[in-house]
Protein backbone atom coordinates (compact mmCIF):
# COMPACT_ATOMS: atom_id res chain seq x y z
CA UNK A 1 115.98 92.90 93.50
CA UNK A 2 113.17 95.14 94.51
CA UNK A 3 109.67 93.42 95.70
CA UNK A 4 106.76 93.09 93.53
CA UNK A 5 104.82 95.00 96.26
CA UNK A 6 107.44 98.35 95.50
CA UNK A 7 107.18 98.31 91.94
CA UNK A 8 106.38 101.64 89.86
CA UNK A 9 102.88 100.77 88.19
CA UNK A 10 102.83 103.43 85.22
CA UNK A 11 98.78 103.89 84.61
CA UNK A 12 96.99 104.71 81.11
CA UNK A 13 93.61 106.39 81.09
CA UNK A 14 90.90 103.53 79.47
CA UNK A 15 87.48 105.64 78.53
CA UNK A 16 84.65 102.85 78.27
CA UNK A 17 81.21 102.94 77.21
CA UNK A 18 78.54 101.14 77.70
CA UNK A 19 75.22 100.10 76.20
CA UNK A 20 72.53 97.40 75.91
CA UNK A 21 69.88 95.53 74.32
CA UNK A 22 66.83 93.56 74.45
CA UNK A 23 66.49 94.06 78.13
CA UNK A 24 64.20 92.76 80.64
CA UNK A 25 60.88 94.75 80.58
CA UNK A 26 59.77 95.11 84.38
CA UNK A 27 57.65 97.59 83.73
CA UNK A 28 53.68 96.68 83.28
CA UNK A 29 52.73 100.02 81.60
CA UNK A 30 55.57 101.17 80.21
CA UNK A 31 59.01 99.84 79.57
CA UNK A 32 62.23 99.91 81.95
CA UNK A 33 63.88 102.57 82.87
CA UNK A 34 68.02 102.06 82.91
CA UNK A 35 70.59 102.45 84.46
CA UNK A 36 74.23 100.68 84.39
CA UNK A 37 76.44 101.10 87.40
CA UNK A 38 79.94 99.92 87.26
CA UNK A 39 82.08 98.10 90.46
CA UNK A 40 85.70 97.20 90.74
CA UNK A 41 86.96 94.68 93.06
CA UNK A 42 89.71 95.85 95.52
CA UNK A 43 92.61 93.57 96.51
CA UNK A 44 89.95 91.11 98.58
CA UNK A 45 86.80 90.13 97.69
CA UNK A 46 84.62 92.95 98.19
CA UNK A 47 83.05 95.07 95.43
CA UNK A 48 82.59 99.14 95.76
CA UNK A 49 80.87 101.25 93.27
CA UNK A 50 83.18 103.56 90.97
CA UNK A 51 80.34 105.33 88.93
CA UNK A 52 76.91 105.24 87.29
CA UNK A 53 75.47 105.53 83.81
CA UNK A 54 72.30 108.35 83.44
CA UNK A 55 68.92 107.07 83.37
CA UNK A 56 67.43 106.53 80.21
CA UNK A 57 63.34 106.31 80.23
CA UNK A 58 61.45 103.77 78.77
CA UNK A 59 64.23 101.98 76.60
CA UNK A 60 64.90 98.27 76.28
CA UNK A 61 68.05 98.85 73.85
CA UNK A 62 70.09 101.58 75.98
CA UNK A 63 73.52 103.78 74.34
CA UNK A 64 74.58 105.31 77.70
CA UNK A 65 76.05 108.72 77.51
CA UNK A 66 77.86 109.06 80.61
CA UNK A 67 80.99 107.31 79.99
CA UNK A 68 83.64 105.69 82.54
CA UNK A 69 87.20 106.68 82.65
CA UNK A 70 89.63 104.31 84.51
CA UNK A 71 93.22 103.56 84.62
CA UNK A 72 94.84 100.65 83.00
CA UNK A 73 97.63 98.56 84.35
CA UNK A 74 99.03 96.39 82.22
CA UNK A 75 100.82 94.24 84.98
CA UNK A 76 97.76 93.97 86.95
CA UNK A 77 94.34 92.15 87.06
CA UNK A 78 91.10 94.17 87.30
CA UNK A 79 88.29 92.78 88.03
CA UNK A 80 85.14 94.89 87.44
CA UNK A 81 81.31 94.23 87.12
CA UNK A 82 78.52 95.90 85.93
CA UNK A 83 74.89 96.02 86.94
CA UNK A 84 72.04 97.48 84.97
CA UNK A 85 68.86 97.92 86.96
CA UNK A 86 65.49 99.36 86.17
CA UNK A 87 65.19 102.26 88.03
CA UNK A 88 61.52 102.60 89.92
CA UNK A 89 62.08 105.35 92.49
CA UNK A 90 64.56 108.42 93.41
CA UNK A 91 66.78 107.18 96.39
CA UNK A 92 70.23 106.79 95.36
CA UNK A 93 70.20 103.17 97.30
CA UNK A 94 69.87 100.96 94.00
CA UNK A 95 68.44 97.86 96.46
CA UNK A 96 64.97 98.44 96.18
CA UNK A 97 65.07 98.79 92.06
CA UNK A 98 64.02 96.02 90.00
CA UNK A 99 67.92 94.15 88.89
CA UNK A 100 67.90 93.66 85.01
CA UNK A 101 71.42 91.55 84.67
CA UNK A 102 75.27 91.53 85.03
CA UNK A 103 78.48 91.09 83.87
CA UNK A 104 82.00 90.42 85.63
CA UNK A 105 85.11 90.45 83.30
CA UNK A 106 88.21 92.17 83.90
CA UNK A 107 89.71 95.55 82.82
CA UNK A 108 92.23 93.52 80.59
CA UNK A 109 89.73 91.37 78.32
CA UNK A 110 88.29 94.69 77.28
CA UNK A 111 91.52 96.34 76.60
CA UNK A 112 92.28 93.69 74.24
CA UNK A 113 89.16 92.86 72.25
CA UNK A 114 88.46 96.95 72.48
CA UNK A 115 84.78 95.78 72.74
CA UNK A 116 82.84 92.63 74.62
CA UNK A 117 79.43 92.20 73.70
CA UNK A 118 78.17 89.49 76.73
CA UNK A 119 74.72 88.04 77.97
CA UNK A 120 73.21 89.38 81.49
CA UNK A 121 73.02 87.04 84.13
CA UNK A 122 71.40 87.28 86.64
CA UNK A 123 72.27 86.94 90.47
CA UNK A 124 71.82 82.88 90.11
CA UNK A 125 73.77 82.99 87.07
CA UNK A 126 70.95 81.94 85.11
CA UNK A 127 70.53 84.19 81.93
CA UNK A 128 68.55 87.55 82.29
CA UNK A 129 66.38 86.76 79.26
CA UNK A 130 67.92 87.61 75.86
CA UNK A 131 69.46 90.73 77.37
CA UNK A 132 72.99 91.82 76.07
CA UNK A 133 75.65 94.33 77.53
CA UNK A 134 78.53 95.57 75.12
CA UNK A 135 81.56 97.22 76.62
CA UNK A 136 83.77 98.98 74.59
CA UNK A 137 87.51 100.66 75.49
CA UNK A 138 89.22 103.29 74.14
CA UNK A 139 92.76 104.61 75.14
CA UNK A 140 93.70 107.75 76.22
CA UNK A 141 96.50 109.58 75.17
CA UNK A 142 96.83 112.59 76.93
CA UNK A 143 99.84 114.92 76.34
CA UNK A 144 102.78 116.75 78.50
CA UNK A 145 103.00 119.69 76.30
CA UNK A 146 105.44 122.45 76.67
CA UNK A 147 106.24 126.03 74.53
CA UNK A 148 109.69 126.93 72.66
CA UNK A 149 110.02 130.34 71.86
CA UNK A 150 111.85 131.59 68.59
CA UNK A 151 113.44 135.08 67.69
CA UNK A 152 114.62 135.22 63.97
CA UNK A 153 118.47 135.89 63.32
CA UNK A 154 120.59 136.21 60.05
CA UNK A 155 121.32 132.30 60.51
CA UNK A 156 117.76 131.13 61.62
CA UNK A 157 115.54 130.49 64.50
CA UNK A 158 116.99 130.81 67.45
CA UNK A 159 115.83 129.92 71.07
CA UNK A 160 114.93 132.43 73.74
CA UNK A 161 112.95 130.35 76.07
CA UNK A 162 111.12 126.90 76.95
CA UNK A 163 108.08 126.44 79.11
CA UNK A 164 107.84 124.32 81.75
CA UNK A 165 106.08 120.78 80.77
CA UNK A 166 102.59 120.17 82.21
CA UNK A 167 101.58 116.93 82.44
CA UNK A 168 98.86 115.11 81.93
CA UNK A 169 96.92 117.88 80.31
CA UNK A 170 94.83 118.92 76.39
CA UNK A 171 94.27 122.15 78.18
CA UNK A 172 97.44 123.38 80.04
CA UNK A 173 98.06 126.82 81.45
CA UNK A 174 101.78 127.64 81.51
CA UNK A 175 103.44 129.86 84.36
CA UNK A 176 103.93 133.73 83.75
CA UNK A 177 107.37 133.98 82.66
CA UNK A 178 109.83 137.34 81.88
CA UNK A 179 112.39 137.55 79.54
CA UNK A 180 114.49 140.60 77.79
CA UNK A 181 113.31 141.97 74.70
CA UNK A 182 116.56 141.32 72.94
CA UNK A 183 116.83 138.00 73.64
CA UNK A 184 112.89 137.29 72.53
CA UNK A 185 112.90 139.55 69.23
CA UNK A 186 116.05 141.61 69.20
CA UNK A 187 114.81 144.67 70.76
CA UNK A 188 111.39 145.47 67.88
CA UNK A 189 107.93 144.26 68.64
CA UNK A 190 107.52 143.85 64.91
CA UNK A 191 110.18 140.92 64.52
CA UNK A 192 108.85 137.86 63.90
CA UNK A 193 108.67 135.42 66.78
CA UNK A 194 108.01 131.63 66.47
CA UNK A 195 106.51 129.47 68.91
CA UNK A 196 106.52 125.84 68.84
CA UNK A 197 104.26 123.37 70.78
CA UNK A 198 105.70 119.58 71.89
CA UNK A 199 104.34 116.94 73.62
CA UNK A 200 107.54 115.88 75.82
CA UNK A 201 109.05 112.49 76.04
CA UNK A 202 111.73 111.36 78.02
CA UNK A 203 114.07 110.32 76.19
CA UNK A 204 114.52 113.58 74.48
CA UNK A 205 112.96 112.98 71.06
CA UNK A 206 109.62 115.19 71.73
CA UNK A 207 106.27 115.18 69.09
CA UNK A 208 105.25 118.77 68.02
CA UNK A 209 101.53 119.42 68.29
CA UNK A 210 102.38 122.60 66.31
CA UNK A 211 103.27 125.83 65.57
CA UNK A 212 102.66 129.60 64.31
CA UNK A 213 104.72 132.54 64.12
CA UNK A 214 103.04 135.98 64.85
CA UNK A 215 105.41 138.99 66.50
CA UNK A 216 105.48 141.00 70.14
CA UNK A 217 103.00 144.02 69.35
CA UNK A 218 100.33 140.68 68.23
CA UNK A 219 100.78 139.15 71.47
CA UNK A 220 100.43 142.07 73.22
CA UNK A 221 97.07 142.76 72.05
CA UNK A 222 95.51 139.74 74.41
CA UNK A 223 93.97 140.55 77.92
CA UNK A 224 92.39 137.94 80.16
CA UNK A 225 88.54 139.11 78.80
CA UNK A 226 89.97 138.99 75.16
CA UNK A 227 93.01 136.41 74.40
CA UNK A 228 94.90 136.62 71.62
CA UNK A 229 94.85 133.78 69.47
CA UNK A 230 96.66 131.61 67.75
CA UNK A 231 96.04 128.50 65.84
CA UNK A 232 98.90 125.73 66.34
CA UNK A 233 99.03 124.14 63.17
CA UNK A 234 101.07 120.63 62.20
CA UNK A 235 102.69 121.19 58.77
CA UNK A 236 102.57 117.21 58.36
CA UNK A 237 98.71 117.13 58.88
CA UNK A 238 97.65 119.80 56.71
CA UNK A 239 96.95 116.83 54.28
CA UNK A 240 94.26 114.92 56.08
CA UNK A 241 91.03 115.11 55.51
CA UNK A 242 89.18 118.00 58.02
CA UNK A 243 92.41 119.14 59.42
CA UNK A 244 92.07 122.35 61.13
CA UNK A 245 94.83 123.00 63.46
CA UNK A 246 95.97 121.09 66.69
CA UNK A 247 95.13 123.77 69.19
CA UNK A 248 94.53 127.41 70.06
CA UNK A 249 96.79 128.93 71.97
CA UNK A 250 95.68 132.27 74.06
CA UNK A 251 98.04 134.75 75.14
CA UNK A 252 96.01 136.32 78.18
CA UNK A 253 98.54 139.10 79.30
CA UNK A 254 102.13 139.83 77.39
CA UNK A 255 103.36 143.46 78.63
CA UNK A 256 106.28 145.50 78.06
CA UNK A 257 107.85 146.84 81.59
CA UNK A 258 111.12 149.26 80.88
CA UNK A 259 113.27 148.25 84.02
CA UNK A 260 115.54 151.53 85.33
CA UNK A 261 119.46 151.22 85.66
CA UNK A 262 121.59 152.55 88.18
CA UNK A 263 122.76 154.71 85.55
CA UNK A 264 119.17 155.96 84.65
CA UNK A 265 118.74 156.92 88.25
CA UNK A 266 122.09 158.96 88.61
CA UNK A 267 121.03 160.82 85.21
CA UNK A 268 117.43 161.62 86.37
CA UNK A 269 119.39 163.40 89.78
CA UNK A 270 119.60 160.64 92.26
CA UNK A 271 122.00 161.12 94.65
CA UNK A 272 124.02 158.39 96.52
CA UNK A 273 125.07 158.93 99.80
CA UNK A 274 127.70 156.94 101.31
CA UNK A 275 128.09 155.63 104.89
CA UNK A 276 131.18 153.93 105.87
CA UNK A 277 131.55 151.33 109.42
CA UNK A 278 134.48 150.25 110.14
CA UNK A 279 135.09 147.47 112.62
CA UNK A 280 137.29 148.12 115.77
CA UNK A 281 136.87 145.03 117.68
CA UNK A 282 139.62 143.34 119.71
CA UNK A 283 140.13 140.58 117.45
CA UNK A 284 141.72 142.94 114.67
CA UNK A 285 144.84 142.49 116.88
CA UNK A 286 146.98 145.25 118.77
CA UNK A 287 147.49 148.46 115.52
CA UNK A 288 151.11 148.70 116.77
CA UNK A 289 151.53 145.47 115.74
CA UNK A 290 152.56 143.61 112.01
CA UNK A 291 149.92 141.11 112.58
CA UNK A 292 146.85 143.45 113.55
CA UNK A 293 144.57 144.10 110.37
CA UNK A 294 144.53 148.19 111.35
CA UNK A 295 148.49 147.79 111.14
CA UNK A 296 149.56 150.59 108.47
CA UNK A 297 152.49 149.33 106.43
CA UNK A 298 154.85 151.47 105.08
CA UNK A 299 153.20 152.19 101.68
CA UNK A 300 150.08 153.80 103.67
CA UNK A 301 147.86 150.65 103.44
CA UNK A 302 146.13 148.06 105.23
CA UNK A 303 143.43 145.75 104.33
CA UNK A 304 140.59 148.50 105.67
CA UNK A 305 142.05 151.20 103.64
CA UNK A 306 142.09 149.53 100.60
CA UNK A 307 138.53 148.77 101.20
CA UNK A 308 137.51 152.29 101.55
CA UNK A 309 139.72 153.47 98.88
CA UNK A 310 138.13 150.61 96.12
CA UNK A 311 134.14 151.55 97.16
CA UNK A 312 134.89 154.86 97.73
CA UNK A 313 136.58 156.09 94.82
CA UNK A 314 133.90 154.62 92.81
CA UNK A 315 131.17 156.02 94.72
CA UNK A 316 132.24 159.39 95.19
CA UNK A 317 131.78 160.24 91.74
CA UNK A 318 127.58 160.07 92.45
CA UNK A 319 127.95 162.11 95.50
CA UNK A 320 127.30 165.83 94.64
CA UNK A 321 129.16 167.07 97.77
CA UNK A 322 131.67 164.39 98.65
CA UNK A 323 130.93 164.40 102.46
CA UNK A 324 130.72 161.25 103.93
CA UNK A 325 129.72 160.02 107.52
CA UNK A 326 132.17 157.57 108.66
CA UNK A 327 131.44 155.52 112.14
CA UNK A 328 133.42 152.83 113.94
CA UNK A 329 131.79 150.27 116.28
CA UNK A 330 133.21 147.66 119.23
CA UNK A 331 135.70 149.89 120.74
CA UNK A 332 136.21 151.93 123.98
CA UNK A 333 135.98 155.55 122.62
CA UNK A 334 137.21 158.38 124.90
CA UNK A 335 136.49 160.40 127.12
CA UNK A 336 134.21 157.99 129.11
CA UNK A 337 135.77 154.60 127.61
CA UNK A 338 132.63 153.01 127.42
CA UNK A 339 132.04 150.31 124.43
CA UNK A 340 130.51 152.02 121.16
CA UNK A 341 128.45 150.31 118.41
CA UNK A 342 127.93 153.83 116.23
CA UNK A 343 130.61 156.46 117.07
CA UNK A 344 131.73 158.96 114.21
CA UNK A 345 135.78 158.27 113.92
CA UNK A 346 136.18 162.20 113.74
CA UNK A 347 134.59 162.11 117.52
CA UNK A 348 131.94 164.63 116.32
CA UNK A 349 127.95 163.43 116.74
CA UNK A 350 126.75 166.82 115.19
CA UNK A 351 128.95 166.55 112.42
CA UNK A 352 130.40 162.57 111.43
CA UNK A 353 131.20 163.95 108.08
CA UNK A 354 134.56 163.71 106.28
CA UNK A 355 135.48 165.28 103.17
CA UNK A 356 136.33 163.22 99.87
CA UNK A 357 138.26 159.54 100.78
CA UNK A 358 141.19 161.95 101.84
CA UNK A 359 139.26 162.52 104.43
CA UNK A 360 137.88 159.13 105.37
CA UNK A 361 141.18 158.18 105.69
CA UNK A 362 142.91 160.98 107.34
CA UNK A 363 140.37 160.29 109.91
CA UNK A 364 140.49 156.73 109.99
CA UNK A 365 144.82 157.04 110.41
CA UNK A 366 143.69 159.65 112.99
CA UNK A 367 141.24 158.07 115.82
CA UNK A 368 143.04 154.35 115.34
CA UNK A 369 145.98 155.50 118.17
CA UNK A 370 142.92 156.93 120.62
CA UNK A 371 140.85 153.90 120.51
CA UNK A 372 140.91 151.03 123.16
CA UNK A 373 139.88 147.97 120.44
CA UNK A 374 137.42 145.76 121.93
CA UNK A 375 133.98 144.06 121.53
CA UNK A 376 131.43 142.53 120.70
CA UNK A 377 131.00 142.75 116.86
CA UNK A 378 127.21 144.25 116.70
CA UNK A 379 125.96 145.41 113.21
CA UNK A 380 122.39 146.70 113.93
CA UNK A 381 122.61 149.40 115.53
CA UNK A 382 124.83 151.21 112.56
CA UNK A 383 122.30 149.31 109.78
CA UNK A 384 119.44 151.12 111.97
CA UNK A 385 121.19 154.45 112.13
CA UNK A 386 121.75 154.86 108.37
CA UNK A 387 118.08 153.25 107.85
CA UNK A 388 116.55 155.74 109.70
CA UNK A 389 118.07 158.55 107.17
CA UNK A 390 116.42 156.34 104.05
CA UNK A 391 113.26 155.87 105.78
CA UNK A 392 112.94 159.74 105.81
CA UNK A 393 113.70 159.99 101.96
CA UNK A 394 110.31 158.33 100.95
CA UNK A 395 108.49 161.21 101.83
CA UNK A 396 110.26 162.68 99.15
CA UNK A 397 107.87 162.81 96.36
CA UNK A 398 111.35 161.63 93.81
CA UNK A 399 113.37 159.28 93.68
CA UNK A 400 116.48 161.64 94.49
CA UNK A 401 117.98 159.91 97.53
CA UNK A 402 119.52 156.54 98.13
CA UNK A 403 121.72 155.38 100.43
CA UNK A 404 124.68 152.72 100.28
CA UNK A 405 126.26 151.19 103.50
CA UNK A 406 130.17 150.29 103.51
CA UNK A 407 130.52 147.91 106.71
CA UNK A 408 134.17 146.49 107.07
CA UNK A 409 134.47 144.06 109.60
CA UNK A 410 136.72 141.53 110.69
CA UNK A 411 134.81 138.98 112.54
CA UNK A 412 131.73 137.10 113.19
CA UNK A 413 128.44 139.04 114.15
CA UNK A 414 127.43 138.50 117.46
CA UNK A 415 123.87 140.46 117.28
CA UNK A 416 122.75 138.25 114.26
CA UNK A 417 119.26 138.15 115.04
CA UNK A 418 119.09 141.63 115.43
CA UNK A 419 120.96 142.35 112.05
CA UNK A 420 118.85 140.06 110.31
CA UNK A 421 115.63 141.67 112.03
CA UNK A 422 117.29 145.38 110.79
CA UNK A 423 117.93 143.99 107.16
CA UNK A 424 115.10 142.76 106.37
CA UNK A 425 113.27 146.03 107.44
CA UNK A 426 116.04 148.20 105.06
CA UNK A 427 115.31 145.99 102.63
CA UNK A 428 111.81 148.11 102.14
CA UNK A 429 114.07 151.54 101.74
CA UNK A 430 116.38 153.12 99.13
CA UNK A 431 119.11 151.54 100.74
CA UNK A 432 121.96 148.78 99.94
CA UNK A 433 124.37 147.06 102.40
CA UNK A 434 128.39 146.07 101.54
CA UNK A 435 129.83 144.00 103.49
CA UNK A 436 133.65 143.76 102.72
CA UNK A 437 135.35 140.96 105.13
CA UNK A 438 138.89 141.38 106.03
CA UNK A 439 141.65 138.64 107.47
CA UNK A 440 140.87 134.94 107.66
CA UNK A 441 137.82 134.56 109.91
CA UNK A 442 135.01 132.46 109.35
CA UNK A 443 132.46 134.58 107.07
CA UNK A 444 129.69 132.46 106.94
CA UNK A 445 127.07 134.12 108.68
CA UNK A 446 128.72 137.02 106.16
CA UNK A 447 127.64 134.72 103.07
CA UNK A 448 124.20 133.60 104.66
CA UNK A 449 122.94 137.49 104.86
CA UNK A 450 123.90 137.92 101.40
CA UNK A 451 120.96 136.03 100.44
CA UNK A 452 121.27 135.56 96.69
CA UNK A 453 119.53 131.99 96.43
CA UNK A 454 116.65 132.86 98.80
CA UNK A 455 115.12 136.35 100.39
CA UNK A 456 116.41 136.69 104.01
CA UNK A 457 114.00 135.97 106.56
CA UNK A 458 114.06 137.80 110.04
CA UNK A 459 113.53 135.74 113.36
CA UNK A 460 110.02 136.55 113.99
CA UNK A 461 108.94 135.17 110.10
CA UNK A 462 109.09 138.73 107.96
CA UNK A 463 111.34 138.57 104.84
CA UNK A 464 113.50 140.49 102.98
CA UNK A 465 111.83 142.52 99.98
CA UNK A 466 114.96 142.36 97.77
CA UNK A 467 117.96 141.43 98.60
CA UNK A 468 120.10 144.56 99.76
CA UNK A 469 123.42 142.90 100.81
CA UNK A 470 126.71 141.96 98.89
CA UNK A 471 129.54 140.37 100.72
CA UNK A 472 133.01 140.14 98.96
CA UNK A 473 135.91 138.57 100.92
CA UNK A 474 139.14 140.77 100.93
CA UNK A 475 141.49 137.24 100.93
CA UNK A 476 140.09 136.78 97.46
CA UNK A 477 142.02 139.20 95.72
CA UNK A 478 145.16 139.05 97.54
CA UNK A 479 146.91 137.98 94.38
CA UNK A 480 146.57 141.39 92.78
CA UNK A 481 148.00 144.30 93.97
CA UNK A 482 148.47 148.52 93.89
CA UNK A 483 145.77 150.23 91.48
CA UNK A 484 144.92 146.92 90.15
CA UNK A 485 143.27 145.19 93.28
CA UNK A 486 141.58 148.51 93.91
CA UNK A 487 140.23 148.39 90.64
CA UNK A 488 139.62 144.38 90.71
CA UNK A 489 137.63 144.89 94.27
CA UNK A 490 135.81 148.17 93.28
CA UNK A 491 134.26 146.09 90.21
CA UNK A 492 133.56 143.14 92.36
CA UNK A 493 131.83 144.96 95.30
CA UNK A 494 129.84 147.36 93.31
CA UNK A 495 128.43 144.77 90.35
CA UNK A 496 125.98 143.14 93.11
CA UNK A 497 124.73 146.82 94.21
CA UNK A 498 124.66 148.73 90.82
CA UNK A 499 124.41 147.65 87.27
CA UNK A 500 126.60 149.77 85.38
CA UNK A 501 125.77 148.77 81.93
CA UNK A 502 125.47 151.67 79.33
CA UNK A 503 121.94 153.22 79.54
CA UNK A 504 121.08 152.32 75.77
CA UNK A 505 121.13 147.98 76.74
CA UNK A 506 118.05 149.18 78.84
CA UNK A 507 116.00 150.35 76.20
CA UNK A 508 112.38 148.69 77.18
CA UNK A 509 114.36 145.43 78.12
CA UNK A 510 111.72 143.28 79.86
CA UNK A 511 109.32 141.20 78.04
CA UNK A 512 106.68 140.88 80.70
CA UNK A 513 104.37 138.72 81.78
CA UNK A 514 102.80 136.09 79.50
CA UNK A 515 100.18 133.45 80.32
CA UNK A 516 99.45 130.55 78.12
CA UNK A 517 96.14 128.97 78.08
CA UNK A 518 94.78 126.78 75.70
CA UNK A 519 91.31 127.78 75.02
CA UNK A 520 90.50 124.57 73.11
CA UNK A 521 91.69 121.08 74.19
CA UNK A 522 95.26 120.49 72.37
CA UNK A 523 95.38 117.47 69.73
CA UNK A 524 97.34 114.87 70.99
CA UNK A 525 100.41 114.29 68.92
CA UNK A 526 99.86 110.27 68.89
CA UNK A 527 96.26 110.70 68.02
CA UNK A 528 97.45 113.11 64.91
């Protein structure tokens, strides 16, 4: 069983207030001045101060303003005390004013009689004349409010999205959120939208605060100088007596961004151009032989063909002149036999272009018998090359270039930090990385620079902009075959580079930003 000393202590917030009467007059030509400071014993015996009251002037019969705010164990016993003097000079130090009475009780007798009314005494215990002191304590309820937001459909109200709770709070401001403008209000500002204000409770069975219904164009008319809006209102209350509503809500910024598809890009004259590296490293395994991942079986294929011919075939279609530079890296190329991270497979540096797939491949079937297959497996220097081509098409003043990487490799990267380093700088072009990984190697550094759960971050601290690589193993779609796993791989590579969904699902399909501020404090739902 878990100590007393571990225990969870769950607080509630105890406002009290404080006033007094028939106090001590100290002062010959006028009457006292004062003041009530409150003290809560800590775990010992000592005392330390946790507030003060205001002066009041010349005033026997005191209703301080300034009220004290504590929190309220139920388990526990708090002692407090509190002190009225008559205040004579302005230091802070409250020694050297004239002491008018006290009173010790604890936090718990207050609680439960909501108000003591007790004599003064004074430090000898004696009474301080016929002076009084009356506490009284109120409970806080404080709410954990969060939104629910309605679009109307043929069968009802249907969700589209739920805030965040903030706890603790009358006066919460929710975080910016996006959503599609389909999903909020079926694609027309002027549907109606309903949003719904809870306080949340843990097990599930939340209080509403409120609720209105307005539509898109009305919350788009708020800015952060002029909110829009919108009185929560509690159907249930409308009945008592000065109900108004149980909170304002403001919407300080709701904005409509249209967000381009691939598709819109290709129709406005984007072109893609195509890069393809293929991976000649040693541990591919001897071409000649069955085993080696560059062996060509009989029907024509091996796992880096099929590659090529899935991506390619797709992409070519977006390539105006179906030319594309194909490179090979980690082999001894001829004449000199020196090892090669970024050598064009048609041995031409002026011209590393092939024509259509055909080509790629023709090539590809064409250099394999004159390489010397070797190591180690670098991927920078290839990343870098093509890079440096989308770096130049910024200073176009369109967007009519981008630029898609086809890296087919069968190993683990030995120049990670470097590739990381080079990533995270393409990551700020029009440029996209896919990473197709053939045989039965270990892939995870393959999986870690596809960074889909968090932005890739370079050695030296920069990250990633976006996230500009997709990795698809080749083992997991072994169990298709022919035209099928071309098409089955095609689809799989592509959908993390491109969206290809039909150009009219795009029509202004981001609900933008919206920030949630209640302007006025919320009405708790237990005080309602």
């Amino acid at each position: 069983m878990a100590s007393a000393s571990g225990a969870t202590h769950f607080a509630t917030k105890v406002e009290l207030t404080i006033s007094c009467e028939n106090l001590m007059d100290m002062d010959v030509f006028s009457k006292s001045d004062p003041l009530c400071a409150m003290y809560i014993r800590s775990s010992g015996s000592q005392w330390y101060e946790f507030g003060r009251t205001e002066m009041i002037l010349n005033c026997l019969n005191p209703k301080f303003a300034k009220k004290f705010v504590i929190d309220y164990y139920f388990e526990m016993v708090q002692s407090l005390k509190f002190c009225v003097y008559d205040i004579d000079n302005d230091t802070y130090d409250l020694g050297d004013d004239d002491f008018l009475g006290e009173l010790e009780c604890t936090l718990g007798q207050i609680v439960s009689s909501k108000q003591i009314t007790r004599g003064l005494l004074l430090k000898d215990k004696r009474p301080a004349g016929r002076g009084t002191i009356t506490v009284s304590g109120l409970f806080l309820w404080w709410s954990d409010p969060f939104l629910e937001f309605y679009k109307q459909t043929e069968t009802g109200w249907q969700l589209a999205h739920r805030t965040e709770v903030v706890y603790n709070n009358l006066n919460p401001t929710w975080r910016p959120f996006r959503i599609s403008l389909r999903s909020l209000c079926g694609g027309d500002v002027e549907n109606p939208i309903k949003v719904d204000c809870y306080d949340h409770r843990v097990n599930g069975s939340h209080d509403l605060i409120g609720t209105f219904k307005s539509t898109l164009a009305e919350l788009q008319t708020g800015t952060h100088i002029s909110p829009a809006e919108f009185e929560c209102i509690n159907a249930n209350k409308l009945k008592k007596k000065n109900y108004k509503n149980s909170g304002v809500l403001c919407i300080k910024r709701c904005q409509v961004v249209k967000e381009y598809s691939f598709l819109d890009y290709i129709m406005g004259g984007c072109q893609i151009n195509f890069t393809i590296a293929i991976d000649f490293t040693g541990s591919n395994g001897d071409p000649k032989s069955p085993h080696s991942l560059h062996y060509i079986n009989p029907e024509g294929y091996n796992e880096y063909l099929t590659a090529i011919w899935a991506v390619g075939n797709v992409i070519q279609d977006y390539d105006s002149n179906k030319m594309f530079p194909v490179f090979g890296f980690g082999a001894q190329v001829p004449p000199s036999w020196q090892v090669s991270h970024e050598f064009p497979i048609n041995f031409n540096p002026a011209n590393p272009f092939c024509s259509g797939i055909e080509g790629v491949v023709q090539a590809y079937q064409q250099c394999l018998p004159l390489l010397k297959l070797w190591g180690p497996t670098n991927f920078s220097p290839v990343i870098r090359h093509v890079a440096c081509f989308a770096r130049q098409a910024l200073q176009q003043s369109r967007a009519s270039q981008y630029y898609v990487l086809l890296i087919i490799t069968d190993g683990v990267i030995t120049d990670m930090d470097q590739t990381c380093s080079a990533i995270v700088e393409a990551s700020r072009l029009p440029m996209s990385i896919i990473i197709v990984g053939v045989g039965g190697e270990d892939f995870s550094a393959m999986e870690f620079l596809d960074s889909d759960d968090k932005l890739l971050r370079s050695p030296n601290g920069d990250v990633a902009s976006r996230d500009i690589v997709q990795f698809v193993p080749f083992r997991d779609f072994q169990v298709s075959s022919g035209p099928h796993l071309l098409t089955v791989i095609g689809r799989a590579i592509l959908a993390g580079v491109f969206s290809l969904k039909p150009i009219e699902s795009f029509l202004a399909c981001v609900f933008g930003i919206i920030m949630c501020i209640f302007r006025y404090p919320l009405k708790c739902a237990k005080q309602q």
